[in-house]
PDB file of N, CA and C in Angstrom:
ATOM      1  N   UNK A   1       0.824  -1.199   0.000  1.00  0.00           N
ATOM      2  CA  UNK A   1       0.000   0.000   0.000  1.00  0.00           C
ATOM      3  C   UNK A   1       0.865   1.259   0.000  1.00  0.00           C
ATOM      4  N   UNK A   2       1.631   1.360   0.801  1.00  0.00           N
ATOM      5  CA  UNK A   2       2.738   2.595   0.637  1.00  0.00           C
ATOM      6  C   UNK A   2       3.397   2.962  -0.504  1.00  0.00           C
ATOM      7  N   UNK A   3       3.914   1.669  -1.462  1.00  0.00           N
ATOM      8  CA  UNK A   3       4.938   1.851  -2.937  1.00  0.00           C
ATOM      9  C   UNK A   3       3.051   2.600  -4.072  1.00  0.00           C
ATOM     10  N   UNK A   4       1.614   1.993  -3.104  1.00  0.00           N
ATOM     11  CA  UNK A   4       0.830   3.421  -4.257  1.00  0.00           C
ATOM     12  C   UNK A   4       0.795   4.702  -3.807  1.00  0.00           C
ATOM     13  N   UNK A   5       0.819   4.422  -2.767  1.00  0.00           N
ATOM     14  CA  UNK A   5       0.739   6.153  -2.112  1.00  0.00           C
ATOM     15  C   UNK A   5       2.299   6.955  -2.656  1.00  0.00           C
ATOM     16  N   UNK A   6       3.213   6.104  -2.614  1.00  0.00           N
ATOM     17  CA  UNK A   6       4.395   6.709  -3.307  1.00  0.00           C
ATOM     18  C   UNK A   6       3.843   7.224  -4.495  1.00  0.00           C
ATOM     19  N   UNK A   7       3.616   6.572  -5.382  1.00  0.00           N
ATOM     20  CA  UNK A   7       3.873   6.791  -6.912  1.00  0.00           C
ATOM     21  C   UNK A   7       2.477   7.948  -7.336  1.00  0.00           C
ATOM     22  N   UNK A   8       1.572   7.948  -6.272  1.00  0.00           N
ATOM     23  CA  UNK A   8       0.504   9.037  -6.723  1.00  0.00           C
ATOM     24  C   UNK A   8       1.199  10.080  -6.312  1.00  0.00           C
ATOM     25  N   UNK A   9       1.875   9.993  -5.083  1.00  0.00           N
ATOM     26  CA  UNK A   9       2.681  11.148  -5.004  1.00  0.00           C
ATOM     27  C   UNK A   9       3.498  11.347  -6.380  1.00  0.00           C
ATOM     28  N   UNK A  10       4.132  10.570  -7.001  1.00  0.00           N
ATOM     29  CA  UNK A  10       5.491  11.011  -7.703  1.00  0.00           C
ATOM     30  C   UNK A  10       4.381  11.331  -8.994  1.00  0.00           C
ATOM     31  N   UNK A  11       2.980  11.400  -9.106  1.00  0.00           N
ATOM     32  CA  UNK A  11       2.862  11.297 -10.563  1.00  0.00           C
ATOM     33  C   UNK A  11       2.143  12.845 -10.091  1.00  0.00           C
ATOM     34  N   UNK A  12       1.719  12.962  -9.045  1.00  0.00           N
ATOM     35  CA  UNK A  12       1.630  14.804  -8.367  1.00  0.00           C
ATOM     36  C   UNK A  12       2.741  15.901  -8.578  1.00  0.00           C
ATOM     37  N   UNK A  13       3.638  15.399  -8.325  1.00  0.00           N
ATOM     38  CA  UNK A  13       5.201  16.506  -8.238  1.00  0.00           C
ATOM     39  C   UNK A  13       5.430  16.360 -10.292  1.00  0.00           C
ATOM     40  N   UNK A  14       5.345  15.131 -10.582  1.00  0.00           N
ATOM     41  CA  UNK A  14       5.648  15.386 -11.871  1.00  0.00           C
ATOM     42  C   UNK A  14       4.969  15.716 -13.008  1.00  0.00           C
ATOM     43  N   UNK A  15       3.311  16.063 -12.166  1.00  0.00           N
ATOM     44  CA  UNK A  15       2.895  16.804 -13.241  1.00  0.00           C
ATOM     45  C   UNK A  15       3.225  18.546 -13.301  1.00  0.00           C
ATOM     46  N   UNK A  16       3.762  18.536 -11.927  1.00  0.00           N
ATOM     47  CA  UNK A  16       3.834  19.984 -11.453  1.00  0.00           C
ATOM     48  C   UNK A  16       5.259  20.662 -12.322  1.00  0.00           C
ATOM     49  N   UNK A  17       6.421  19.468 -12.596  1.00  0.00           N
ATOM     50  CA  UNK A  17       7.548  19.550 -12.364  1.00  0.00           C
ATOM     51  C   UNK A  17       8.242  19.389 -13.674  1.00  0.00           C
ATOM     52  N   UNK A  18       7.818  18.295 -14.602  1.00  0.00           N
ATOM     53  CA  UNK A  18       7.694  17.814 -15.898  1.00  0.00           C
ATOM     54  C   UNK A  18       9.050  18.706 -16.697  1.00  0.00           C
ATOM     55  N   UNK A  19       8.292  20.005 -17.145  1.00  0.00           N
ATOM     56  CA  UNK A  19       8.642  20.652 -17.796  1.00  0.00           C
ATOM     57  C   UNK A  19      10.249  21.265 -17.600  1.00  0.00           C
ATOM     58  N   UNK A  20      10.516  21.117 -16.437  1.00  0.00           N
ATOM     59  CA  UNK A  20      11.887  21.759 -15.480  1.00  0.00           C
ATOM     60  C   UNK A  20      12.983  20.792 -14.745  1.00  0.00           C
ATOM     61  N   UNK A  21      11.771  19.361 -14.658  1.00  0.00           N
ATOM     62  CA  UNK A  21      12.781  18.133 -13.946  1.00  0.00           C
ATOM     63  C   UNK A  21      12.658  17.205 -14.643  1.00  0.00           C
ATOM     64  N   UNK A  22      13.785  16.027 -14.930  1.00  0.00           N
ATOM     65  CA  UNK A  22      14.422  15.172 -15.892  1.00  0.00           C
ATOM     66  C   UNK A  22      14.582  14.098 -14.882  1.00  0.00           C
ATOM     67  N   UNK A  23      15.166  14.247 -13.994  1.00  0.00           N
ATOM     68  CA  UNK A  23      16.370  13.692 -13.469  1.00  0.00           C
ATOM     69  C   UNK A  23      15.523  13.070 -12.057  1.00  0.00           C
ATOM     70  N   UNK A  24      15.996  11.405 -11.930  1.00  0.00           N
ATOM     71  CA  UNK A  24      15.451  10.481 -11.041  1.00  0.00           C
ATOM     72  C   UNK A  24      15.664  11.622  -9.806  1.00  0.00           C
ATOM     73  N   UNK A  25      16.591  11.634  -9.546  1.00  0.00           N
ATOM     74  CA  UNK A  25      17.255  11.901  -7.867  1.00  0.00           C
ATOM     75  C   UNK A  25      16.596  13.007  -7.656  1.00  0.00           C
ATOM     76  N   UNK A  26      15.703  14.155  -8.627  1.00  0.00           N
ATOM     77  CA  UNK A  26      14.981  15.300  -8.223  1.00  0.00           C
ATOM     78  C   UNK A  26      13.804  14.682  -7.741  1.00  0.00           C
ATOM     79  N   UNK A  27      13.096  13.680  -8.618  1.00  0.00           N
ATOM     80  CA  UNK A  27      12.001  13.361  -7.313  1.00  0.00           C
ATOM     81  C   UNK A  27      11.766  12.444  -6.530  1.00  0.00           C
ATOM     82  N   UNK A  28      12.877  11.520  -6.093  1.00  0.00           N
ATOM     83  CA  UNK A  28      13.485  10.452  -5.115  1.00  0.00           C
ATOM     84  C   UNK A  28      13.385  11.397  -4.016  1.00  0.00           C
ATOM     85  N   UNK A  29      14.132  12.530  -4.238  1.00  0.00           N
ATOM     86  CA  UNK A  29      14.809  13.441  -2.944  1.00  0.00           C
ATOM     87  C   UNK A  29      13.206  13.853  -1.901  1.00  0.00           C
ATOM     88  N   UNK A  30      12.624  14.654  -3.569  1.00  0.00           N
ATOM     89  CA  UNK A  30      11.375  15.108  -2.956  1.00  0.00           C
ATOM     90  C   UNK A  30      10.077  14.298  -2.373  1.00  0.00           C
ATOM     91  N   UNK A  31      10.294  12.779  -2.443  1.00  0.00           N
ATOM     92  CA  UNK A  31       9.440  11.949  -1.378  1.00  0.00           C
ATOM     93  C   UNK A  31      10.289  11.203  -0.821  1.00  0.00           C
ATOM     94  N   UNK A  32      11.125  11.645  -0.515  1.00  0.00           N
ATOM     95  CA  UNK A  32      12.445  10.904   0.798  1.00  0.00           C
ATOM     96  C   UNK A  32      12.917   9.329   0.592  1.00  0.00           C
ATOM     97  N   UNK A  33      12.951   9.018  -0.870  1.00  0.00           N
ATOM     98  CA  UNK A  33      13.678   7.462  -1.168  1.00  0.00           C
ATOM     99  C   UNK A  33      14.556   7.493  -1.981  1.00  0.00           C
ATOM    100  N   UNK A  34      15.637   6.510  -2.180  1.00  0.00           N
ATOM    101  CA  UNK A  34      15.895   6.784  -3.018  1.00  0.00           C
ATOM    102  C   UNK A  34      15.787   6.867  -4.413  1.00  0.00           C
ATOM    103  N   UNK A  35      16.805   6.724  -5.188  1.00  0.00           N
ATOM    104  CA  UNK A  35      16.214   6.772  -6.835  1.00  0.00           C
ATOM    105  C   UNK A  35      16.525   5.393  -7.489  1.00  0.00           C
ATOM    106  N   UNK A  36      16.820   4.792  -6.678  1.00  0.00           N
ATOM    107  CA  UNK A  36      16.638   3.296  -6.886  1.00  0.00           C
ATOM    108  C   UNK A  36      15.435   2.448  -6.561  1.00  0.00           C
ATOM    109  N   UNK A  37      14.833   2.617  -5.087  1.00  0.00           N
ATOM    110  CA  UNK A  37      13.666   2.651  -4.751  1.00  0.00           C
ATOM    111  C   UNK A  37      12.881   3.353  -5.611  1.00  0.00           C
ATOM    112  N   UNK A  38      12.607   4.176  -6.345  1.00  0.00           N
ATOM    113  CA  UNK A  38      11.898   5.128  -6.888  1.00  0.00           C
ATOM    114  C   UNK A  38      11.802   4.429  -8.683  1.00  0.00           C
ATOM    115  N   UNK A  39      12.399   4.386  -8.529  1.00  0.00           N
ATOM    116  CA  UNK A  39      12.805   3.635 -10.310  1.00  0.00           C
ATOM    117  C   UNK A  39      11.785   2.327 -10.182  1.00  0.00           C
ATOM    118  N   UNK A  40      12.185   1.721  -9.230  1.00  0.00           N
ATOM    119  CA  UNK A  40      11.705   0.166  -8.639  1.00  0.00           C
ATOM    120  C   UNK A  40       9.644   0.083  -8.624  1.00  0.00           C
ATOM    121  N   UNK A  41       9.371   0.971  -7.623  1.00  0.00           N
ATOM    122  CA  UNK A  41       8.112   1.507  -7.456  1.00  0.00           C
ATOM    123  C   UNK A  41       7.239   1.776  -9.112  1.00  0.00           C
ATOM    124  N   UNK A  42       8.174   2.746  -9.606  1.00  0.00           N
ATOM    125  CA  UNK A  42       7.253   3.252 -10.853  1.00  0.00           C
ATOM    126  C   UNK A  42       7.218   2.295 -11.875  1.00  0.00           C
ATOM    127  N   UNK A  43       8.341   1.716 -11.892  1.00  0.00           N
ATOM    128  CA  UNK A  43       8.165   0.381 -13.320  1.00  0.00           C
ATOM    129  C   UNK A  43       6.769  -0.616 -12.290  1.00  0.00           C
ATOM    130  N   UNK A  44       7.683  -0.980 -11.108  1.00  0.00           N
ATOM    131  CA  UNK A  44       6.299  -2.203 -10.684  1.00  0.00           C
ATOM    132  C   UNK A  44       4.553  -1.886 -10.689  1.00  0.00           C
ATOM    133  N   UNK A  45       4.975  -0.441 -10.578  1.00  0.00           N
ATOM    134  CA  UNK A  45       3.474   0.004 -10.423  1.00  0.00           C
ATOM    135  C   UNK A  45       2.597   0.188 -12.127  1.00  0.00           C
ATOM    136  N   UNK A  46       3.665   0.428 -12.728  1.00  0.00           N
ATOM    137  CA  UNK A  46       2.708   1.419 -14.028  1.00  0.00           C
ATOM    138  C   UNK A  46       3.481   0.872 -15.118  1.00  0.00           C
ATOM    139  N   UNK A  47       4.407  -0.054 -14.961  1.00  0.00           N
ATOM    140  CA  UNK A  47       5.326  -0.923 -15.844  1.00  0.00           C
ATOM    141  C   UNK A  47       6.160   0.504 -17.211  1.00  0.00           C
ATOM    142  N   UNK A  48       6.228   1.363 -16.715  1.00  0.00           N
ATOM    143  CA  UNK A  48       6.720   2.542 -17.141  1.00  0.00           C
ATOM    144  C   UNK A  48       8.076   3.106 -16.646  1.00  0.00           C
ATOM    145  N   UNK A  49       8.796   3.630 -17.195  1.00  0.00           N
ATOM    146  CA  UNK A  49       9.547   4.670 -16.954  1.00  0.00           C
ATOM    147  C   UNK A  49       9.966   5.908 -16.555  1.00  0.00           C
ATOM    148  N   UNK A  50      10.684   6.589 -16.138  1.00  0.00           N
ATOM    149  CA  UNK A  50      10.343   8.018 -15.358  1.00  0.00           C
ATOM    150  C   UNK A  50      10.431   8.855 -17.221  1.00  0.00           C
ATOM    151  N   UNK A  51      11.776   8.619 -17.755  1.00  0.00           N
ATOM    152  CA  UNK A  51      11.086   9.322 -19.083  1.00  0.00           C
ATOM    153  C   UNK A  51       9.697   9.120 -19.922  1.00  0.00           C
ATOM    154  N   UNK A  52       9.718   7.429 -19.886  1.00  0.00           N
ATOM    155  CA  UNK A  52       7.741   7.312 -20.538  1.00  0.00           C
ATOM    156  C   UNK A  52       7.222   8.462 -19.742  1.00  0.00           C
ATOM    157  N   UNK A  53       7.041   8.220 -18.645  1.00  0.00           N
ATOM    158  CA  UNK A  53       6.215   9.287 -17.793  1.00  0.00           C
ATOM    159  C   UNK A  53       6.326  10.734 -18.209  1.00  0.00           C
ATOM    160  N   UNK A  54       7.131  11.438 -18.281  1.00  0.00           N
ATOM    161  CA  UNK A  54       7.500  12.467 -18.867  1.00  0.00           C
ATOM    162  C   UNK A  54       7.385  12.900 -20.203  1.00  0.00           C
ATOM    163  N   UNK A  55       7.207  12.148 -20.888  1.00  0.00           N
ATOM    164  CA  UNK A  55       6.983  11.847 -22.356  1.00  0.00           C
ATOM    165  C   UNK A  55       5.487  12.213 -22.320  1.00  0.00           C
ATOM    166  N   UNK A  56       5.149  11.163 -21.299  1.00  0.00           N
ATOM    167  CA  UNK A  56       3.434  11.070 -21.348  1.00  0.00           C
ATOM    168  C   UNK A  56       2.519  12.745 -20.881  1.00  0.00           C
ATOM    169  N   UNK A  57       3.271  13.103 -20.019  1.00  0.00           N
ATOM    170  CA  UNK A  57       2.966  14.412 -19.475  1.00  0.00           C
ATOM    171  C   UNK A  57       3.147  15.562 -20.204  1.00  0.00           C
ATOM    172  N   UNK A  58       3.988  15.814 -21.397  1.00  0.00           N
ATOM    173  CA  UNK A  58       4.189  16.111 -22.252  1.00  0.00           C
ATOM    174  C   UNK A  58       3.110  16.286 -23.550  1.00  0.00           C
ATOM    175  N   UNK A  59       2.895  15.351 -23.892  1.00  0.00           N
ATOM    176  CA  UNK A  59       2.218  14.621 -24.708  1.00  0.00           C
ATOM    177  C   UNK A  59       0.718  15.035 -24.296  1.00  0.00           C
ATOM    178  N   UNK A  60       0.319  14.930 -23.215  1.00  0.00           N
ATOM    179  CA  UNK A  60      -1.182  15.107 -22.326  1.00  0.00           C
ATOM    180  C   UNK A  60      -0.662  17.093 -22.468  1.00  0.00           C
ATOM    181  N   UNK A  61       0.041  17.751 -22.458  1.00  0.00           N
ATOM    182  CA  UNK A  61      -0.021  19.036 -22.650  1.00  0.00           C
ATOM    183  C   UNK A  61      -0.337  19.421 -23.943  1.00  0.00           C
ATOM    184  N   UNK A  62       0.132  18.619 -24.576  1.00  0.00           N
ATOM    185  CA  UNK A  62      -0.034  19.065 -26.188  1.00  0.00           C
ATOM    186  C   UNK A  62      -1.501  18.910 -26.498  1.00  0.00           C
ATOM    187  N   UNK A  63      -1.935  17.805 -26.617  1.00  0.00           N
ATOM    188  CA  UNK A  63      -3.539  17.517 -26.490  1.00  0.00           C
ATOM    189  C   UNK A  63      -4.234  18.801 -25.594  1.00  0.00           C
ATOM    190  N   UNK A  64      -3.838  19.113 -24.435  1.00  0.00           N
ATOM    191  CA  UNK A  64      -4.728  20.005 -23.743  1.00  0.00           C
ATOM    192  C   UNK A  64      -4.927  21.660 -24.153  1.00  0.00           C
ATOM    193  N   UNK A  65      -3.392  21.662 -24.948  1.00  0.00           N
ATOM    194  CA  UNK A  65      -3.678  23.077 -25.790  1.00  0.00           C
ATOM    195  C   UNK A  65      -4.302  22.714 -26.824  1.00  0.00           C
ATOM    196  N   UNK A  66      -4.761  22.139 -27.705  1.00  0.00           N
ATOM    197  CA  UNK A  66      -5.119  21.507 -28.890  1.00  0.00           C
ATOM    198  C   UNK A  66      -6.448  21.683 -28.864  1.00  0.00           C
ATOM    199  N   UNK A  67      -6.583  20.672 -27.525  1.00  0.00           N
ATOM    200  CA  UNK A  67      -8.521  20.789 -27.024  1.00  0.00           C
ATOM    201  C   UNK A  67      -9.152  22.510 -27.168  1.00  0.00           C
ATOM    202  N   UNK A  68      -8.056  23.158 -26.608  1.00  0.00           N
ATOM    203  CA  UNK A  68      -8.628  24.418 -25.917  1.00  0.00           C
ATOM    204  C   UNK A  68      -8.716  25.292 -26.990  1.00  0.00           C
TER     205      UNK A  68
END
């Protein structure tokens, strides 16, 4: 139950963050694990990547100016 409460966290900071943060260890730091733990969590959870993820958030911006 904790590795989901992690990763809703990490998919919170990185929608916030996306555009400015790349890099594992920026949001390892910012929910206190490391970026090994953190790597571990997001593939098991969402079988994804921190760049897929970023990609994806990306991608969901483009669509949302598009919509608008």
């Amino acid at each position: 139950m904790e590795e989901a409460r992690i990763f809703v966290k990490f998919l919170r900071l990185v929608q916030e963050k996306f555009k400015d943060e790349h890099d594992v260890d920026f949001y390892a730091v910012r929910l206190g694990i490391t970026p090994d733990e953190l790597t571990r969590i997001i593939w098991e959870t969402s079988e994804s990547t921190l760049p897929e993820w970023l990609d994806i958030m990306e991608k969901s911006e483009e669509c949302n100016k598009t919509v608008r």
